[in-house]
N, C-alpha and C. Protein backbone atom coordinates (compact mmCIF):
# COMPACT_ATOMS: atom_id res chain seq x y z
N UNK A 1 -52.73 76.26 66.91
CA UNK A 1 -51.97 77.48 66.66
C UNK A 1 -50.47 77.25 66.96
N UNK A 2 -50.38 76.68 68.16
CA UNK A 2 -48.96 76.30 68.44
C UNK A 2 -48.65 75.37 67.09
N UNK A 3 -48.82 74.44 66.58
CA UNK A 3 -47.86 73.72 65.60
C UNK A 3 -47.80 74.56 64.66
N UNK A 4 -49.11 75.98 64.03
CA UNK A 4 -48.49 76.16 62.94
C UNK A 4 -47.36 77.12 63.41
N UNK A 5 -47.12 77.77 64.60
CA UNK A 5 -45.86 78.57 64.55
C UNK A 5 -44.53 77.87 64.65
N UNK A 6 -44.41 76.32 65.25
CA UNK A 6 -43.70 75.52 65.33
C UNK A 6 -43.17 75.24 63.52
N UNK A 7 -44.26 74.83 62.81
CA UNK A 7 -43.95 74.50 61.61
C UNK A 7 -43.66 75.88 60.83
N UNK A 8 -43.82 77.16 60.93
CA UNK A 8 -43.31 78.32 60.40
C UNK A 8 -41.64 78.31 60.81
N UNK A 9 -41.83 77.86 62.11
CA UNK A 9 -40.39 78.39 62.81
C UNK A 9 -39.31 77.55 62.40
N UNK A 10 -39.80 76.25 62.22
CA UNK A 10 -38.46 75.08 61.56
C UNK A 10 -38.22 75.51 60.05
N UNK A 11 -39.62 75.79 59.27
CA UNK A 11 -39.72 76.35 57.60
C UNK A 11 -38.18 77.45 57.85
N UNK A 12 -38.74 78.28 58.51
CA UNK A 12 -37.44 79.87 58.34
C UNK A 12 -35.86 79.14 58.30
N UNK A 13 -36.26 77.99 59.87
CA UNK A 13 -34.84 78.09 60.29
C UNK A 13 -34.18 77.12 59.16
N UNK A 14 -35.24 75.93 58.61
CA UNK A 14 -33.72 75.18 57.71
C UNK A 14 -33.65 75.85 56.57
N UNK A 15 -34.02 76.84 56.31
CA UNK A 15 -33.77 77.75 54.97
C UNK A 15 -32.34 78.67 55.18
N UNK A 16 -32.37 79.11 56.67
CA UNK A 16 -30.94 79.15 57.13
C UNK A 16 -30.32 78.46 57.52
N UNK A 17 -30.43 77.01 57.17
CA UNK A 17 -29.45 75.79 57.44
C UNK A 17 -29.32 75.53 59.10
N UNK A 18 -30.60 75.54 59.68
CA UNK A 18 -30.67 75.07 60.83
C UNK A 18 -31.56 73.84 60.89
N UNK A 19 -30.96 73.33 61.76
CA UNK A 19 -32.47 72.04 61.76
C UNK A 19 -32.91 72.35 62.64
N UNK A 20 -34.39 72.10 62.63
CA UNK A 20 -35.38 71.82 64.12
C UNK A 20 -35.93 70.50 64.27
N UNK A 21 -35.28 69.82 63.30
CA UNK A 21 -36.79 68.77 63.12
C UNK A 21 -36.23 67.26 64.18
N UNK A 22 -37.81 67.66 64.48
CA UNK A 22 -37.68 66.43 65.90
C UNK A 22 -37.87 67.16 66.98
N UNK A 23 -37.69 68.32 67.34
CA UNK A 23 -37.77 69.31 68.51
C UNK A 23 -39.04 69.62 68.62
N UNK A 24 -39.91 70.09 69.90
CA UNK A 24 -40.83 70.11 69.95
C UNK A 24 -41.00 71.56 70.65
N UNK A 25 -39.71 72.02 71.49
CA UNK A 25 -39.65 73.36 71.64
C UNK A 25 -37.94 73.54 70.99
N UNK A 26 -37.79 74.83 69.97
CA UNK A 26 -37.48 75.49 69.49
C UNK A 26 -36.05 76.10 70.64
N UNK A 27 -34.61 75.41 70.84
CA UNK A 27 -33.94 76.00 71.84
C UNK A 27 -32.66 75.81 71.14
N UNK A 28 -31.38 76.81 71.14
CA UNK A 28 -29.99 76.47 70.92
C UNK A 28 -29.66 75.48 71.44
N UNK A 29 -28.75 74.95 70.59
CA UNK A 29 -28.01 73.39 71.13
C UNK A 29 -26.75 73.51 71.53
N UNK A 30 -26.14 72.92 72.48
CA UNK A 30 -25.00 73.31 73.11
C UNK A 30 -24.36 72.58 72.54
N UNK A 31 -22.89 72.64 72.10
CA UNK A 31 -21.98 71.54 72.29
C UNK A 31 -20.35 71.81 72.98
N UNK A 32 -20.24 71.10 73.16
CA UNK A 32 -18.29 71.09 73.75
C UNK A 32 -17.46 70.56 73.25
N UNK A 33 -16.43 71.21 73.16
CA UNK A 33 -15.34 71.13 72.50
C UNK A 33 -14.55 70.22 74.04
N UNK A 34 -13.31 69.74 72.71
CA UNK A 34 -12.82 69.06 73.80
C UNK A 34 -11.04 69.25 73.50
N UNK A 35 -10.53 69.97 74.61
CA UNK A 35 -8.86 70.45 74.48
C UNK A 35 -8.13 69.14 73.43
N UNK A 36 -7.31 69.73 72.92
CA UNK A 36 -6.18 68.49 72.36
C UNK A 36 -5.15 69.65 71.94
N UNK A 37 -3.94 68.71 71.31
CA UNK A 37 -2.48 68.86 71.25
C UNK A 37 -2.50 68.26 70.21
N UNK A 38 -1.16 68.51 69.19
CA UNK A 38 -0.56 67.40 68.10
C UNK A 38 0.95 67.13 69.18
N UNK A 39 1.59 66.20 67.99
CA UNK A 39 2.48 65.33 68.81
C UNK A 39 3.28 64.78 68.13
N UNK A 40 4.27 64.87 68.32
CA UNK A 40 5.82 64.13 67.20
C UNK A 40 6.50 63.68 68.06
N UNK A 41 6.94 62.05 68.12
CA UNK A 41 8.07 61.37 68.56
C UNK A 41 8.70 60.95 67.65
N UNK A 42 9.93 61.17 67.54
CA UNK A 42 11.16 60.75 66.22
C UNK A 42 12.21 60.35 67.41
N UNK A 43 12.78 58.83 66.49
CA UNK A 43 13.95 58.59 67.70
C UNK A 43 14.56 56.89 66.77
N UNK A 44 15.02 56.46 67.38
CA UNK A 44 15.46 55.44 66.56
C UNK A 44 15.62 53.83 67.32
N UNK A 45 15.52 52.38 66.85
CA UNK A 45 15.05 51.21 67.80
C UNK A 45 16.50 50.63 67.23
N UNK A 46 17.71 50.04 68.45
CA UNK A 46 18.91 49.59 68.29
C UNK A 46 18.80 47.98 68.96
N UNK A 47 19.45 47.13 68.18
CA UNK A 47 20.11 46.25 69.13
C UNK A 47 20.87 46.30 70.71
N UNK A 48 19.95 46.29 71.85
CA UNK A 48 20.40 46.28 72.98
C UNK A 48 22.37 45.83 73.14
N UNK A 49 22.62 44.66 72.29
CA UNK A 49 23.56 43.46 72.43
C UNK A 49 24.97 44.38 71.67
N UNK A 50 24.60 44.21 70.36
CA UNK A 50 25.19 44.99 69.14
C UNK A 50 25.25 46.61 69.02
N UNK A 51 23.88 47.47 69.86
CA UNK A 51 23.86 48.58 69.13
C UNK A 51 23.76 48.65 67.81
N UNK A 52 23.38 48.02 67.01
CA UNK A 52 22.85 48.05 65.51
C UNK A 52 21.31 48.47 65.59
N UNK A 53 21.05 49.15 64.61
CA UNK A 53 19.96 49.44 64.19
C UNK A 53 19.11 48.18 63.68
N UNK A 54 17.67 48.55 64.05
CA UNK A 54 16.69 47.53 63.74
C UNK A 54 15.73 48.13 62.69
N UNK A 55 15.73 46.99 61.66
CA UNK A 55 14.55 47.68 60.83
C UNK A 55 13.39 46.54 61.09
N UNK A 56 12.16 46.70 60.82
CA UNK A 56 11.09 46.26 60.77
C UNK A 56 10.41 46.30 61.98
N UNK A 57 10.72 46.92 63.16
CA UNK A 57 10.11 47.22 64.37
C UNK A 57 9.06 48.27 64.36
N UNK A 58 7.56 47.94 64.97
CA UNK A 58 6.82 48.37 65.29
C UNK A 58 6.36 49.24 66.33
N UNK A 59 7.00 50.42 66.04
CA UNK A 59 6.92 51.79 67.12
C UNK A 59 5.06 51.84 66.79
N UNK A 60 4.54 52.04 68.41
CA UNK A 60 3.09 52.49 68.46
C UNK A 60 3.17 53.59 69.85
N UNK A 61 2.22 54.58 69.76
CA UNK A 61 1.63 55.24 70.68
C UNK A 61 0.76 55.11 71.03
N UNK A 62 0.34 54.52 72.53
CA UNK A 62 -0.44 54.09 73.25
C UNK A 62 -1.37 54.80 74.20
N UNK A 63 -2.23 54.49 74.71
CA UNK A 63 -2.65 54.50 76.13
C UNK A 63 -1.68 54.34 77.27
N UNK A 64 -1.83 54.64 78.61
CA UNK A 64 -0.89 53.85 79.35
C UNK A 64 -1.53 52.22 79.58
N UNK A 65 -2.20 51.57 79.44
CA UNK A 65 -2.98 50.16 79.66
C UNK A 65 -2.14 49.65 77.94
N UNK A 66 -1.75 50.19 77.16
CA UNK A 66 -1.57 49.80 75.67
C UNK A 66 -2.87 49.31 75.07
N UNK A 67 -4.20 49.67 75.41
CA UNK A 67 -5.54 49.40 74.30
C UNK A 67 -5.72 50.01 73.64
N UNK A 68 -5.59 51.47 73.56
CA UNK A 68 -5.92 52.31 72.17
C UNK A 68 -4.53 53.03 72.11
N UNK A 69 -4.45 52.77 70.29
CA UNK A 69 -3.31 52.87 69.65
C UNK A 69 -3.86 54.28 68.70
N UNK A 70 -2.81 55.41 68.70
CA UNK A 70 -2.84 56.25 68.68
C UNK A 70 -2.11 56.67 67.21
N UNK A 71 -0.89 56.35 67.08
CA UNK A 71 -0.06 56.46 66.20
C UNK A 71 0.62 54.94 66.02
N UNK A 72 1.18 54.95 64.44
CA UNK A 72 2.25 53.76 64.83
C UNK A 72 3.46 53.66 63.62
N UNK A 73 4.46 53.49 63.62
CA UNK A 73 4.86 53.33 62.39
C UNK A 73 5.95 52.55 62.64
N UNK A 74 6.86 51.84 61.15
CA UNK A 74 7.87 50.53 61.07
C UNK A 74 8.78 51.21 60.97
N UNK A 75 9.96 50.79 61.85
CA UNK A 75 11.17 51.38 61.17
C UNK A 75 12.17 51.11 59.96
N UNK A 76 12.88 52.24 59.53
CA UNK A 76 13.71 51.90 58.46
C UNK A 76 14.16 51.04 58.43
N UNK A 77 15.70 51.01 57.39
CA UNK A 77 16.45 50.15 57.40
C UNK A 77 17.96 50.53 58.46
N UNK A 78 17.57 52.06 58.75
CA UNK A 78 18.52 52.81 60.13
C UNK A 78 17.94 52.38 60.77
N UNK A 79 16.85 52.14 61.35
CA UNK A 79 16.37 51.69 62.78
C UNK A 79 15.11 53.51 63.03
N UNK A 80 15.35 53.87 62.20
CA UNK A 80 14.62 55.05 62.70
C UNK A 80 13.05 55.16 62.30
N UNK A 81 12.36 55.74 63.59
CA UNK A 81 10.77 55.91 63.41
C UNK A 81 10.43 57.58 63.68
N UNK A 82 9.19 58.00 63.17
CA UNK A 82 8.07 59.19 63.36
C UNK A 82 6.93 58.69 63.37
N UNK A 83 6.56 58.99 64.61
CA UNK A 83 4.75 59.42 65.15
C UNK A 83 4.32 60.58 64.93
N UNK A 84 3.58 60.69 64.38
CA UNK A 84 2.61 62.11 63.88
C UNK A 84 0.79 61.64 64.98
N UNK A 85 0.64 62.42 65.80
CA UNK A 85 -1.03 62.41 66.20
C UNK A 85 -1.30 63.10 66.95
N UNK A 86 -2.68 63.35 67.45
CA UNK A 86 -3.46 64.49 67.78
C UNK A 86 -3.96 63.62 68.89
N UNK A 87 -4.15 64.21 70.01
CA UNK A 87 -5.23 63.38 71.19
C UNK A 87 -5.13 65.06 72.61
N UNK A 88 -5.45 64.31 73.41
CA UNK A 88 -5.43 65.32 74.55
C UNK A 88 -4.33 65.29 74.98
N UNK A 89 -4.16 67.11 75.76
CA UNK A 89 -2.49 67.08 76.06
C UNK A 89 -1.88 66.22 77.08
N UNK A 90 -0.89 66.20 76.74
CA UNK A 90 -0.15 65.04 77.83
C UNK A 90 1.49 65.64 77.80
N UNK A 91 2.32 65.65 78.73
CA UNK A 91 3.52 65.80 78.59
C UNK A 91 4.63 64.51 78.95
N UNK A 92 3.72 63.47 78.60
CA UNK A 92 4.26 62.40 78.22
C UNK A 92 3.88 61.26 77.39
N UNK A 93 4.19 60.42 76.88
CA UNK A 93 3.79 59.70 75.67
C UNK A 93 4.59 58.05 76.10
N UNK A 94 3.04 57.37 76.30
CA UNK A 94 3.67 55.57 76.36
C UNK A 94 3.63 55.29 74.98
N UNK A 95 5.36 55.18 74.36
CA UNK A 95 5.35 53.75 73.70
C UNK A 95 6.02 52.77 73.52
N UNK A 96 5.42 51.92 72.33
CA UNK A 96 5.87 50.55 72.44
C UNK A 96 6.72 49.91 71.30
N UNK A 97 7.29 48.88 71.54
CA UNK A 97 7.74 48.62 70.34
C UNK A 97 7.89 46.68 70.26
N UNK A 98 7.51 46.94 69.29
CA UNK A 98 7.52 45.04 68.87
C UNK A 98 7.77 44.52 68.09
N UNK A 99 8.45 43.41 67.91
CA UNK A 99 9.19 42.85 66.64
C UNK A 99 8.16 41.91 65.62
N UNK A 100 7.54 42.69 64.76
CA UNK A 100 7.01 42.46 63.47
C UNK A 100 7.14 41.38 62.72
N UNK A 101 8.58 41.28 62.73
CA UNK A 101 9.12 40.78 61.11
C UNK A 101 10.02 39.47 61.82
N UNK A 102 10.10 38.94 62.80
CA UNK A 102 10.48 37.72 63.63
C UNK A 102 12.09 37.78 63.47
N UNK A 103 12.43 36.84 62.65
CA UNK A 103 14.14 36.98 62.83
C UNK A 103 14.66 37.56 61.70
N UNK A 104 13.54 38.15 60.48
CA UNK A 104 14.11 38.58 59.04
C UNK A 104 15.05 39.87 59.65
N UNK A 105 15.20 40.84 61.10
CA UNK A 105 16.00 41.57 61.03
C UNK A 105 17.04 41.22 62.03
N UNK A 106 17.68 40.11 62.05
CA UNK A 106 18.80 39.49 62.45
C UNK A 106 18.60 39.17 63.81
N UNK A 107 17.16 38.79 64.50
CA UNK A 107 17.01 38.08 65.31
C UNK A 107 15.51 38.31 65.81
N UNK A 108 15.08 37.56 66.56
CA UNK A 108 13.94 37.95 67.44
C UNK A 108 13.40 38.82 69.09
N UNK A 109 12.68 39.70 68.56
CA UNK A 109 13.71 41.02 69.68
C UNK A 109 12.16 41.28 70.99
N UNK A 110 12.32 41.23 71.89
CA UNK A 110 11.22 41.54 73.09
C UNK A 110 10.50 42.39 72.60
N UNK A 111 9.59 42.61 73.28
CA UNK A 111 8.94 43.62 73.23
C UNK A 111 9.01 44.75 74.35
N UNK A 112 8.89 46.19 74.12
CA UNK A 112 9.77 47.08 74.79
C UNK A 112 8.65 48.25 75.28
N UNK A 113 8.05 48.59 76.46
CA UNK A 113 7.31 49.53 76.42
C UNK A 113 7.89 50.63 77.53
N UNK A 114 7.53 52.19 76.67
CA UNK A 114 8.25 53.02 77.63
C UNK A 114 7.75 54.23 77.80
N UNK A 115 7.76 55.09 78.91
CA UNK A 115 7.33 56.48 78.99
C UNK A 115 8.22 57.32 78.70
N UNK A 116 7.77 58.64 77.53
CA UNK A 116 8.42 59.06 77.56
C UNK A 116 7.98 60.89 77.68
N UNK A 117 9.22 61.25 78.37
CA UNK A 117 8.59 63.25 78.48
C UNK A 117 8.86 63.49 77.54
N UNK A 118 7.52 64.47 76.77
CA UNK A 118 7.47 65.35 75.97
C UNK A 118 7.76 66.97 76.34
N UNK A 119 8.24 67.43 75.61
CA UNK A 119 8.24 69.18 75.42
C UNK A 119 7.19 69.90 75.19
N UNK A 120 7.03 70.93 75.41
CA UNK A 120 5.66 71.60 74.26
C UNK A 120 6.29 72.43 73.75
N UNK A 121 6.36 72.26 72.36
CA UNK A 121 7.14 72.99 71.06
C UNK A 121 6.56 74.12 70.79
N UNK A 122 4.58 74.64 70.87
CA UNK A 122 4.40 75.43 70.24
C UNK A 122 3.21 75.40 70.79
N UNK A 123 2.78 76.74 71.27
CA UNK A 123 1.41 77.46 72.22
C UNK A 123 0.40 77.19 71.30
N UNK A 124 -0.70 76.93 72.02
CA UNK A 124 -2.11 76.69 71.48
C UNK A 124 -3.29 77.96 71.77
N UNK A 125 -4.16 78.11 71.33
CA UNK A 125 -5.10 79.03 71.51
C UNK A 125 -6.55 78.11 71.55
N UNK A 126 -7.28 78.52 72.74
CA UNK A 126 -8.73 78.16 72.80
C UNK A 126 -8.73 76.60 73.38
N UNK A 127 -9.32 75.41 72.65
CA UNK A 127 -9.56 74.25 72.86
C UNK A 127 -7.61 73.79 72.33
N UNK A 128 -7.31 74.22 71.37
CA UNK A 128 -5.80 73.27 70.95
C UNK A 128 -5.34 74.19 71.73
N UNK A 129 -4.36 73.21 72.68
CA UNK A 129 -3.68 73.59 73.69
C UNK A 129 -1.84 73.13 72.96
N UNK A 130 -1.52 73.35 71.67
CA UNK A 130 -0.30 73.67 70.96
C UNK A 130 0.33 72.24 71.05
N UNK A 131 1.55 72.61 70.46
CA UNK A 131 2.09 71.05 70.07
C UNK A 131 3.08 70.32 71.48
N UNK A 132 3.46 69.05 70.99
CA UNK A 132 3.97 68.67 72.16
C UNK A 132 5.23 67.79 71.31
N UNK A 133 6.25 67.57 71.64
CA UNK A 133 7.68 66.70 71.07
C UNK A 133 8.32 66.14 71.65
N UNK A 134 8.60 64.78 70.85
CA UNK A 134 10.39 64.59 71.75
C UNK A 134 11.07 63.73 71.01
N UNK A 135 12.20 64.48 70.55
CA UNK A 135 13.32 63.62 69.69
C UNK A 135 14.22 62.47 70.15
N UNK A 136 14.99 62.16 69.25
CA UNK A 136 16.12 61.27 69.44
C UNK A 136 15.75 60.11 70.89
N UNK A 137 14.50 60.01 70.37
CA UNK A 137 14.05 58.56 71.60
C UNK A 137 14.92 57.26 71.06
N UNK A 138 15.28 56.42 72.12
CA UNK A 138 16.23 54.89 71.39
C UNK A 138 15.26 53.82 71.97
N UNK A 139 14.83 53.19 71.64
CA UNK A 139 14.88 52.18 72.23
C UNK A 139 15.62 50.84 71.89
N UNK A 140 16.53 50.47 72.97
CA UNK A 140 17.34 49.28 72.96
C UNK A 140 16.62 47.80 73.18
N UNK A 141 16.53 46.88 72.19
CA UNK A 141 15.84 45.73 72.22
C UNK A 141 16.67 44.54 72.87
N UNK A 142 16.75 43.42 73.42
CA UNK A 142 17.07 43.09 73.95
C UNK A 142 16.49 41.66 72.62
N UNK A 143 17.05 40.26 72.97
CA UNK A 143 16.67 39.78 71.94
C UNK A 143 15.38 39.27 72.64
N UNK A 144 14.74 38.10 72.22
CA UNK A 144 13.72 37.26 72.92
C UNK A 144 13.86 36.03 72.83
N UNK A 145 14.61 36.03 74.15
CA UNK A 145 14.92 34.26 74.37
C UNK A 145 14.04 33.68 74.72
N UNK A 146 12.28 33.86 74.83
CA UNK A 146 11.57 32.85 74.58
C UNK A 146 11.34 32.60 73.43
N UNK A 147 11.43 33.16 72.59
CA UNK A 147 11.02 32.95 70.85
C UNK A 147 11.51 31.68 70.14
N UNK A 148 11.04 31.12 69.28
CA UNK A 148 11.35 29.80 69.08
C UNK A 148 11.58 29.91 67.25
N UNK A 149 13.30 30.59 67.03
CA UNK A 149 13.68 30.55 65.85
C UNK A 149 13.77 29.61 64.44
């Protein structure tokens, strides 16, 4: 008697687009949500030496350890980058930057990692806890005198 009300009760429910199947008692399923933020860093990567702009540098948003990469993008031919991404809130943002393209942008440049404070631009409701920003970031490269031109 019990299975046929079991097998009535899964029949009803995936007809309303529920599953039961595999369950052996019939119970709501919980799940959790998990808070997050979006996130914009715009800013631009210069010659430490010169102050010239760098193009082909590899702006990423990191972890603080730098293992999971979040956002990343190359810069122009100004030296300028945008990160666009979504993760949990933070009111600060590690990133990094590394020279890609070796000496094609007029030399071979360190690699540069940095914290930086974010703003929160715009209130969130419920689990999105609203946006977070921060403009006109520089980072100054320094060249890389171990590099072997």
């Amino acid at each position: 008697m019990r299975n046929l009300f079991l097998w009535i009760c899964r029949s009803l429910l995936s007809m309303l687009g529920i599953s039961a199947v595999g369950c052996d008692i019939i119970s709501p399923r919980v799940e959790y949500g998990s808070p997050y933020a979006d996130f914009e860093v715009k800013g631009k990567v210069e010659d430490a030496l010169r102050s010239l702009p760098l193009q082909g540098i590899k702006i990423s948003a990191t972890d603080e350890s730098g293992e999971m990469t979040y956002a990343s993008a190359t810069t122009d031919p100004e030296g300028r980058f945008e990160l666009l991404w979504s993760d949990f809130p933070s009111e600060t943002a590690t990133l990094r930057a590394e020279d890609i393209d070796g000496p094609d942008n007029g030399g071979a440049f360190a690699s540069l990692t940095i914290n930086v404070p974010l703003e929160q631009t715009g209130e969130g409701d419920g689990w999105y806890q609203g946006s977070y920003s921060a403009a006109d970031v520089i980072f100054s490269l320094n060249e890389d005198l171990n590099s072997e031109q």
